[in-house]
Protein backbone atom coordinates (compact mmCIF):
# COMPACT_ATOMS: atom_id res chain seq x y z
CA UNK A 1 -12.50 -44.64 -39.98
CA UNK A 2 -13.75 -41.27 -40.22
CA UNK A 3 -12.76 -39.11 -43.09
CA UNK A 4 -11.92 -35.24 -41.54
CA UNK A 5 -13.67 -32.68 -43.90
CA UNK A 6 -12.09 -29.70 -44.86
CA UNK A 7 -12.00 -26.56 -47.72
CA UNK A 8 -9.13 -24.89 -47.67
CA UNK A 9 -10.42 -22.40 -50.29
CA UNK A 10 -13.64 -20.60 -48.24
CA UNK A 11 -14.96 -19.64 -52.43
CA UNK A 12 -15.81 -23.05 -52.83
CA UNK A 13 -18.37 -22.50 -50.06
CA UNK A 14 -19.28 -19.04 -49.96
CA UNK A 15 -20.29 -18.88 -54.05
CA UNK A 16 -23.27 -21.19 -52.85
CA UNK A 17 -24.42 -18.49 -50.50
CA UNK A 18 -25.14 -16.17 -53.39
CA UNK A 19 -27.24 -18.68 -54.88
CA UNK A 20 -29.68 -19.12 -51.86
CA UNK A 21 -32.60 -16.72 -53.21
CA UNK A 22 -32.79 -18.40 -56.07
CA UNK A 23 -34.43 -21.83 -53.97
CA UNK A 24 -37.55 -22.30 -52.32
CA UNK A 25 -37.84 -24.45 -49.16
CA UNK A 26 -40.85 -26.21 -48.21
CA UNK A 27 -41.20 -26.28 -44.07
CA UNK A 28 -43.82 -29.00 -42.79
CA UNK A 29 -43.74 -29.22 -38.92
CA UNK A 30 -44.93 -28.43 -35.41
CA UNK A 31 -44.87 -24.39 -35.12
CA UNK A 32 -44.05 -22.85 -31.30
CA UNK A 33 -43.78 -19.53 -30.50
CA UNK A 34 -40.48 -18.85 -28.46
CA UNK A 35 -40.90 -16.88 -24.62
CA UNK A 36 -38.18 -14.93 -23.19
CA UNK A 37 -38.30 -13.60 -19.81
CA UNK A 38 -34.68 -12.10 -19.19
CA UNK A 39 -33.88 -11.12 -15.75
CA UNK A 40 -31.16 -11.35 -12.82
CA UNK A 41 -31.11 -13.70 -9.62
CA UNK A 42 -29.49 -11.78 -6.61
CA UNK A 43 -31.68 -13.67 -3.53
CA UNK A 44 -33.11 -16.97 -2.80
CA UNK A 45 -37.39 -16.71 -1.91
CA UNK A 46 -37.88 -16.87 1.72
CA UNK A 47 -40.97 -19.39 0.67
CA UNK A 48 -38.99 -21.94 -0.91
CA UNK A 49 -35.51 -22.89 -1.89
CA UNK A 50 -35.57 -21.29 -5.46
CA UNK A 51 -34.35 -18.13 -6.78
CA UNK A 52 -36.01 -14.75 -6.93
CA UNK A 53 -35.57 -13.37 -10.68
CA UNK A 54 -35.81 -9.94 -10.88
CA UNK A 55 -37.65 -9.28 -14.60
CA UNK A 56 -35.66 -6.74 -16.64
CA UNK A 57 -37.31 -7.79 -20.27
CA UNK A 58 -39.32 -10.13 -21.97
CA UNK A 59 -38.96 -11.52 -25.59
CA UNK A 60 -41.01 -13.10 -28.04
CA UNK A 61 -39.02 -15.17 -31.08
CA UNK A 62 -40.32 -17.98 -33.87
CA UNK A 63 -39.56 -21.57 -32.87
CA UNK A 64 -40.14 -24.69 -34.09
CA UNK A 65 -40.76 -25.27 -37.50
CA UNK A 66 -41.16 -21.07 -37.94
CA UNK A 67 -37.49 -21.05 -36.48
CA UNK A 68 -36.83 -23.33 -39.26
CA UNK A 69 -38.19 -21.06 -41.47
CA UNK A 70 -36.61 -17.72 -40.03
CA UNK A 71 -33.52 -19.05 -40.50
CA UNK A 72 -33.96 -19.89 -43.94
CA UNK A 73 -35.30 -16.57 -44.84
CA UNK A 74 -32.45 -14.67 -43.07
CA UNK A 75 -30.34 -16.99 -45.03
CA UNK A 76 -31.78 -15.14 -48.25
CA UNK A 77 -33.92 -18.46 -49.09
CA UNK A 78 -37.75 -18.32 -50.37
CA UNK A 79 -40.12 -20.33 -47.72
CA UNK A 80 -43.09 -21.98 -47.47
CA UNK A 81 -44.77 -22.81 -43.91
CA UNK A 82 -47.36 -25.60 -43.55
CA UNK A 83 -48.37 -26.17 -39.95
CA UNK A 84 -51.13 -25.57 -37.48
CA UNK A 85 -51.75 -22.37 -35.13
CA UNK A 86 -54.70 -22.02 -32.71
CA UNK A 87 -57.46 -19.58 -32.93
CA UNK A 88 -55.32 -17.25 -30.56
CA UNK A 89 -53.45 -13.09 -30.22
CA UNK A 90 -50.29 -16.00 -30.09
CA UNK A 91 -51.57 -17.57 -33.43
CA UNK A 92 -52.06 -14.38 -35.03
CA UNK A 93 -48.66 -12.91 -33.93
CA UNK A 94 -46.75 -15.54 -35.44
CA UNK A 95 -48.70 -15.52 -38.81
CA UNK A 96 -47.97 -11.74 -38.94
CA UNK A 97 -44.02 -12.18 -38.26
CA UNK A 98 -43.98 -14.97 -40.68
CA UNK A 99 -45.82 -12.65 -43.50
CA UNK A 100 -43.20 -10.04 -42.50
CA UNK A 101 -39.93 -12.39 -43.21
CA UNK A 102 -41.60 -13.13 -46.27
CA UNK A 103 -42.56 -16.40 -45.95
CA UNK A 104 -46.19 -18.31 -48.06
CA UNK A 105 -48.33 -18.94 -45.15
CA UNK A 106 -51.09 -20.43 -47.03
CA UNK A 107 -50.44 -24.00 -45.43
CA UNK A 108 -50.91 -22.98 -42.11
CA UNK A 109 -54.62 -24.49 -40.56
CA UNK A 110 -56.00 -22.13 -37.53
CA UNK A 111 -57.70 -24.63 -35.51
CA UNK A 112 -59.48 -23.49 -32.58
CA UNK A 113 -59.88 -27.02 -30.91
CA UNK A 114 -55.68 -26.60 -29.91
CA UNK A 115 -53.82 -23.90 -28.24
CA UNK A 116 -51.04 -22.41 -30.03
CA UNK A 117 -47.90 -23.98 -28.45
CA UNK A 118 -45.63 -21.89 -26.67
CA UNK A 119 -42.11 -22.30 -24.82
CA UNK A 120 -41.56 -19.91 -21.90
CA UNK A 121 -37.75 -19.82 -20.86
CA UNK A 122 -36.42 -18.06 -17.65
CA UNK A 123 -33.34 -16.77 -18.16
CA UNK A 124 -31.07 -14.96 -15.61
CA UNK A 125 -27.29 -14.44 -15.86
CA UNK A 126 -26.88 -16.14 -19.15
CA UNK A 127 -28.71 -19.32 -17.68
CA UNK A 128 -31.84 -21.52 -18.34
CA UNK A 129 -33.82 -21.03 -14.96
CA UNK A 130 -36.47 -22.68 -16.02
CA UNK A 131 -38.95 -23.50 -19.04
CA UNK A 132 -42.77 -23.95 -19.09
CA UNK A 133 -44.49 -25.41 -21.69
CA UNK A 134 -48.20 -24.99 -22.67
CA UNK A 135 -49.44 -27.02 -25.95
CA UNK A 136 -51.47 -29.85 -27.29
CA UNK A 137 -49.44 -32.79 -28.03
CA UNK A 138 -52.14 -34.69 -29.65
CA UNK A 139 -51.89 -35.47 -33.36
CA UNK A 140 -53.88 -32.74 -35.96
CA UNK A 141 -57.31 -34.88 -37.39
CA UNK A 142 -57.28 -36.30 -40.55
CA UNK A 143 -58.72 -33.18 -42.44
CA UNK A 144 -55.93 -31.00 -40.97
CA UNK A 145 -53.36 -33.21 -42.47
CA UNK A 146 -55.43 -33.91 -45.81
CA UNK A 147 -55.55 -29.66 -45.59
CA UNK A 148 -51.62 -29.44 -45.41
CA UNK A 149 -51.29 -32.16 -47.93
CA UNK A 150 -53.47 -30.15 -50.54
CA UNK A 151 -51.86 -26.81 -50.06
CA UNK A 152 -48.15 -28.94 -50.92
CA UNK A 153 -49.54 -30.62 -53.66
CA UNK A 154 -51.06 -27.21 -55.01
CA UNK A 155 -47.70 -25.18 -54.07
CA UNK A 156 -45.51 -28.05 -55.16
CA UNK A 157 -44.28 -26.33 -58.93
CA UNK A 158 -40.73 -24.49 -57.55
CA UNK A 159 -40.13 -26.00 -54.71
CA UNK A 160 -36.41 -27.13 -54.53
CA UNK A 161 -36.43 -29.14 -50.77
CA UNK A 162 -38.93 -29.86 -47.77
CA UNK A 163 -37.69 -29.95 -44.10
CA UNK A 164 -39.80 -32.53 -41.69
CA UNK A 165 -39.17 -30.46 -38.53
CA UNK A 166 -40.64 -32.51 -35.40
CA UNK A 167 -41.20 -31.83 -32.33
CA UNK A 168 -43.83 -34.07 -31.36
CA UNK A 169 -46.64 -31.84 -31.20
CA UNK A 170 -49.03 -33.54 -33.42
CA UNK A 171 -48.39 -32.29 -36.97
CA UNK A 172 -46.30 -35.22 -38.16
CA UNK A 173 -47.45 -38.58 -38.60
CA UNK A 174 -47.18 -41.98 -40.05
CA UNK A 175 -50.29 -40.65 -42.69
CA UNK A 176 -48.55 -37.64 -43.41
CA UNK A 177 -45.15 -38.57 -43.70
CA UNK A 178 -46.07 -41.64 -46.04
CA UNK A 179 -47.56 -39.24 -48.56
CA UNK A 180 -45.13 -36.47 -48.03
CA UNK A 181 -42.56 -39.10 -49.51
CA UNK A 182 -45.38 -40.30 -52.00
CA UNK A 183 -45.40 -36.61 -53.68
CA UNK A 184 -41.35 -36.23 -53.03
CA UNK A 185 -40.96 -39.30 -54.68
CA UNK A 186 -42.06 -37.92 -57.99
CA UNK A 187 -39.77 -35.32 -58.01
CA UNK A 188 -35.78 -34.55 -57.63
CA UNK A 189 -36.81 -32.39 -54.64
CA UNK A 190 -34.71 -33.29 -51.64
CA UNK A 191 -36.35 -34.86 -48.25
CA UNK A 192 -34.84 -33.75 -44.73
CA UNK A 193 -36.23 -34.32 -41.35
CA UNK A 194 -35.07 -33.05 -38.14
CA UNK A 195 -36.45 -35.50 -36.17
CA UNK A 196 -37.90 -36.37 -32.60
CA UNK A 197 -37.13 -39.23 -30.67
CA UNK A 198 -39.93 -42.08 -31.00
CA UNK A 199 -41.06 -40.92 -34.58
CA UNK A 200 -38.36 -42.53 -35.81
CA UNK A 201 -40.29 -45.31 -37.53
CA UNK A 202 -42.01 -42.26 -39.34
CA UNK A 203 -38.78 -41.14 -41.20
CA UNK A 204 -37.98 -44.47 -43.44
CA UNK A 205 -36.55 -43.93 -46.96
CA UNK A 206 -35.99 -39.71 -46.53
CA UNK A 207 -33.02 -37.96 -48.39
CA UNK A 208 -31.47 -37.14 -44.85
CA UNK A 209 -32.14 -37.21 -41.02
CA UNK A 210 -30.49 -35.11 -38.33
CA UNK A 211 -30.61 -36.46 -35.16
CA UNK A 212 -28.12 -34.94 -32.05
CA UNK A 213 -26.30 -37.66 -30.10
CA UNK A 214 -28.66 -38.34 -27.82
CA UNK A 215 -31.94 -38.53 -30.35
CA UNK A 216 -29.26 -41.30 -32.79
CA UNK A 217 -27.93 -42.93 -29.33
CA UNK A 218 -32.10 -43.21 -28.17
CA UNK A 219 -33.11 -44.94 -31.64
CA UNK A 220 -30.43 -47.20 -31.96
CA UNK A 221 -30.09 -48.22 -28.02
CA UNK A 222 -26.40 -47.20 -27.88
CA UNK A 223 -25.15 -44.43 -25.54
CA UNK A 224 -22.73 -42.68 -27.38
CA UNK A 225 -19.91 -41.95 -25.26
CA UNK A 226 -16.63 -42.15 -28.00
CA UNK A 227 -15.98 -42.97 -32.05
CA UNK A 228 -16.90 -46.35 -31.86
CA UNK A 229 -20.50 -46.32 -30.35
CA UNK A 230 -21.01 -42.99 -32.82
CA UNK A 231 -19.65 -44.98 -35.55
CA UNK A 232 -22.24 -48.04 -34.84
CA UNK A 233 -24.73 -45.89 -34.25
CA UNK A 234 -24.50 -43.93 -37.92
CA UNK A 235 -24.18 -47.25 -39.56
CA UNK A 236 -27.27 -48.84 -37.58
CA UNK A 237 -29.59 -45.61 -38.46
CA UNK A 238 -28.73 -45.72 -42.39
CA UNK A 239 -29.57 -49.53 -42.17
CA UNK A 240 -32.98 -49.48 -40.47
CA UNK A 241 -34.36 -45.66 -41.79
CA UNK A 242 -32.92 -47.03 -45.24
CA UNK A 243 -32.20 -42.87 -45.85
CA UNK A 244 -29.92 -41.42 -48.40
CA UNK A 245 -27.67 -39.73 -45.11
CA UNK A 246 -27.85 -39.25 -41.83
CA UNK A 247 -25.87 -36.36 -40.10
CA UNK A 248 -25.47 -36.80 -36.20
CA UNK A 249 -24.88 -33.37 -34.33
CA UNK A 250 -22.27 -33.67 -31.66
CA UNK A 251 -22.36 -30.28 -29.70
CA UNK A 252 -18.71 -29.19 -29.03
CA UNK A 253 -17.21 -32.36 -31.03
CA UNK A 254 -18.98 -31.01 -34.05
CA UNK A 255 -21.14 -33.46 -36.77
CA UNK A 256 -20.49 -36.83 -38.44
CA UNK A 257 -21.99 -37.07 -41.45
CA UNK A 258 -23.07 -41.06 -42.41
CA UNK A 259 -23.85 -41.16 -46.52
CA UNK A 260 -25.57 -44.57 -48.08
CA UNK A 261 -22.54 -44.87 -50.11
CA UNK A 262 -20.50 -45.52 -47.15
CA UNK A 263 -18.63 -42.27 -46.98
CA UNK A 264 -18.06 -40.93 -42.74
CA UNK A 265 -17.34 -37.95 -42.85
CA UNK A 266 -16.32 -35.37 -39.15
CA UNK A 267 -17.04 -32.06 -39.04
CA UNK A 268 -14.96 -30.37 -36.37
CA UNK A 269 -16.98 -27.67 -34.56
CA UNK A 270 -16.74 -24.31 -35.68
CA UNK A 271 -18.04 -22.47 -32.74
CA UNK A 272 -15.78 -20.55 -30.96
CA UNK A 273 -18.22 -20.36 -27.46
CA UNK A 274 -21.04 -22.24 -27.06
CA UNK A 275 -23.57 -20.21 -24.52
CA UNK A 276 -27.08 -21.71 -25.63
CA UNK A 277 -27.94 -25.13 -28.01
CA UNK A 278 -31.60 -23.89 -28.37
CA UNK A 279 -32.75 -23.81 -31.80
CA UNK A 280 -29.32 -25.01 -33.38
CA UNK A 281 -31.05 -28.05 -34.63
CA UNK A 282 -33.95 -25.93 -36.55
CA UNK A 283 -30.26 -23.58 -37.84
CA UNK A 284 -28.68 -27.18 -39.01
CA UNK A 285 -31.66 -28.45 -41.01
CA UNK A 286 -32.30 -25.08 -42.65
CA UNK A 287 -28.83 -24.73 -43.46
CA UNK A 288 -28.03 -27.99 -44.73
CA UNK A 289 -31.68 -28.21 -46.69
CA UNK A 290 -31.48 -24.58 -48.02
CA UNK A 291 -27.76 -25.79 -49.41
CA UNK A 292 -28.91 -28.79 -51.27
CA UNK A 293 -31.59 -27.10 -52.65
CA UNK A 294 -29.46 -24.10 -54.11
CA UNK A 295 -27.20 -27.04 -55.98
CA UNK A 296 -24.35 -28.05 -53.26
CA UNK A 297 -23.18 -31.32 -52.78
CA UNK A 298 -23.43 -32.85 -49.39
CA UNK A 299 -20.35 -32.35 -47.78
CA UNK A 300 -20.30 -28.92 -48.65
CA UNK A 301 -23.81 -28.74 -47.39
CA UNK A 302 -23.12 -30.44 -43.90
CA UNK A 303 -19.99 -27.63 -43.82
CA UNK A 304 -22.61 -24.43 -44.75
CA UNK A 305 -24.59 -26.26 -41.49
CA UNK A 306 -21.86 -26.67 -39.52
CA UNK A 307 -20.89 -22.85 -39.68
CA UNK A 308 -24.26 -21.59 -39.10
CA UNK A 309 -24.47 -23.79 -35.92
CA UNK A 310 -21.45 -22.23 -34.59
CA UNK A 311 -22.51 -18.96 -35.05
CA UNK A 312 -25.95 -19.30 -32.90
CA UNK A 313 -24.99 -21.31 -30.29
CA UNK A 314 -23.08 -18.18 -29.49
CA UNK A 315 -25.92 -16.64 -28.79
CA UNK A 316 -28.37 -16.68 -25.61
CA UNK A 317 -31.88 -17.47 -26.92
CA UNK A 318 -33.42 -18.58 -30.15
CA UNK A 319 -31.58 -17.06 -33.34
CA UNK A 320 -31.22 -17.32 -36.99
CA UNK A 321 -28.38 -16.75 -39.19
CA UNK A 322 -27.90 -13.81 -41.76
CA UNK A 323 -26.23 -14.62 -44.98
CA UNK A 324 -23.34 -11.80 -44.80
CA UNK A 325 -22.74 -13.37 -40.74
CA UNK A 326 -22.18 -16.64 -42.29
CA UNK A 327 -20.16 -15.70 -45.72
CA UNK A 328 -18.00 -13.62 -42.92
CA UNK A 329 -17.33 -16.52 -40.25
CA UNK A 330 -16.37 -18.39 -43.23
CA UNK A 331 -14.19 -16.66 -44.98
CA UNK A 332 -12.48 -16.01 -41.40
CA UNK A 333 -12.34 -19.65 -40.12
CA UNK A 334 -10.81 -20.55 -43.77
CA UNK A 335 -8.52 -17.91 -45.09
């Protein structure tokens, strides 16, 4: 059975939130820039059976592993990115948002043999038209991982937790994830991935993993469809990853967090409308890592997480989280 988490005081959460510039989260992942063209649909094209969109404005936001990082910045948290860019104006536009939140760039490798990956999204009355991608999925060479791998190691004194964040673009591998846990393993510095479906195998023996339904249900051949097929699903990916945790994100139905120990522990939902998902994996992961690594304990952590989701799901479009939002929603939801 599943144990329903709760804090009825909103202190016991919210004092940790005070304590988030004093920790420093390390970011290793696949970095995207975010495209939005915002419009309205009012015809149907005469060439095809499609809708006209009528552009009214066009957006540019972090994603990826930089979304990871925005939201750990607006959060109050130090960061560190370590990733890969191409030689390109979209390259260079990242860096310089990334310098301007504040974040240590120095582990991120310009290579001009890959395109900087970007995510176009159509959007017209509140709704996903559309998305085109354009990106190099292929993994980074050996020196581009050795590269990352030296600026951690040399950046490694003050860092409290590292966030995995893949999205199957080539930055994370068997060869770097084995000696990201190597160095990790030497220290009390807490391992988190948010992961991608068929790098599973990659994430063995991490501090915590935080699949959706459908990324847990994918790995462990179970469709998740009710408690029970969530419930053997948990149990199956702390068995085979061998991970500390495991925290399954449920949309609407909120998160079930699976701990080593045995604990189960649901997380109701705290969103009150839910108009976009995108990027509330990279706010979970931030959130829960930047937690841990400002001294909460894991329940408490997978709470913090579960707040922040709520708060940008309500939102069209890739968002992060600002400390005062998420001390307010809290101290709302709980008093």
């Amino acid at each position: 059975m599943r144990e329903l988490v709760s804090v009825k005081n909103p202190a016991e959460l919210t004092k940790h939130i005070e304590r988030f510039p004093d920790a420093c989260v390390l970011v290793v992942g696949d970095i995207i820039m975010d495209e939005y063209i915002w419009g309205n649909v009012s015809r149907i094209s005469p060439e095809a059976p499609v809708p006209v969109v009528e552009v009214v404005e066009e957006t540019k936001m972090l994603g990826g592993a930089a979304n990871v990082v925005s939201n750990i910045a607006s959060l109050g948290g130090k960061t560190i990115l370590c990733g890969v860019v191409g030689d390109d104006p979209t390259g260079s536009e990242i860096l310089l948002r990334l310098k301007e939140l504040g974040s240590v760039t120095d582990g991120i490798i310009v290579d001009p043999e890959r395109p900087t990956s970007i995510k176009t999204r159509i959007i017209a009355q509140n709704q996903q038209v559309v998305r085109f991608d354009r990106e190099s999925r292929r993994q980074i060479s050996p020196q581009s991982i050795e590269r990352l791998l030296g600026v951690v190691r040399e950046l490694w004194d003050g860092i409290d937790a590292v966030v995995v964040a893949d999205y199957g673009k080539g930055v994370v591998s068997g060869s770097l994830m084995k000696e990201m846990k190597n160095i990790v393993r030497r220290s009390n510095v807490v391992l988190g991935v948010d992961p991608k479906t068929g790098n599973f195998q990659h994430y063995k023996g991490v501090d915590v993993v935080t699949p959706n339904h459908h990324e847990a249900g994918a790995f462990c051949g179970i469709e998740i469809v009710d408690e029970e097929s969530l419930l053997r699903a948990g149990k199956q990916m702390l068995e085979q990853l061998d991970c500390g945790s495991v925290l399954i994100t449920q949309g609407k139905e909120g998160m079930t967090l699976f701990e080593r120990e045995g604990d189960i522990s649901h997380i109701p939902t705290m969103a009150k409308k839910v108009f976009d998902v995108t990027g509330a994996g990279d706010t979970v992961i931030a959130a829960l890592c930047l937690s841990l690594a400002s001294g909460m304990e894991l329940k408490s952590a997978a709470m913090i997480s579960n707040f922040a989701a709520g708060i940008v799901v309500g939102e069209v479009g890739t968002s992060s989280v600002r400390a005062e939002d998420l001390t307010k929603v809290i101290e709302d939801q709980l008093r």
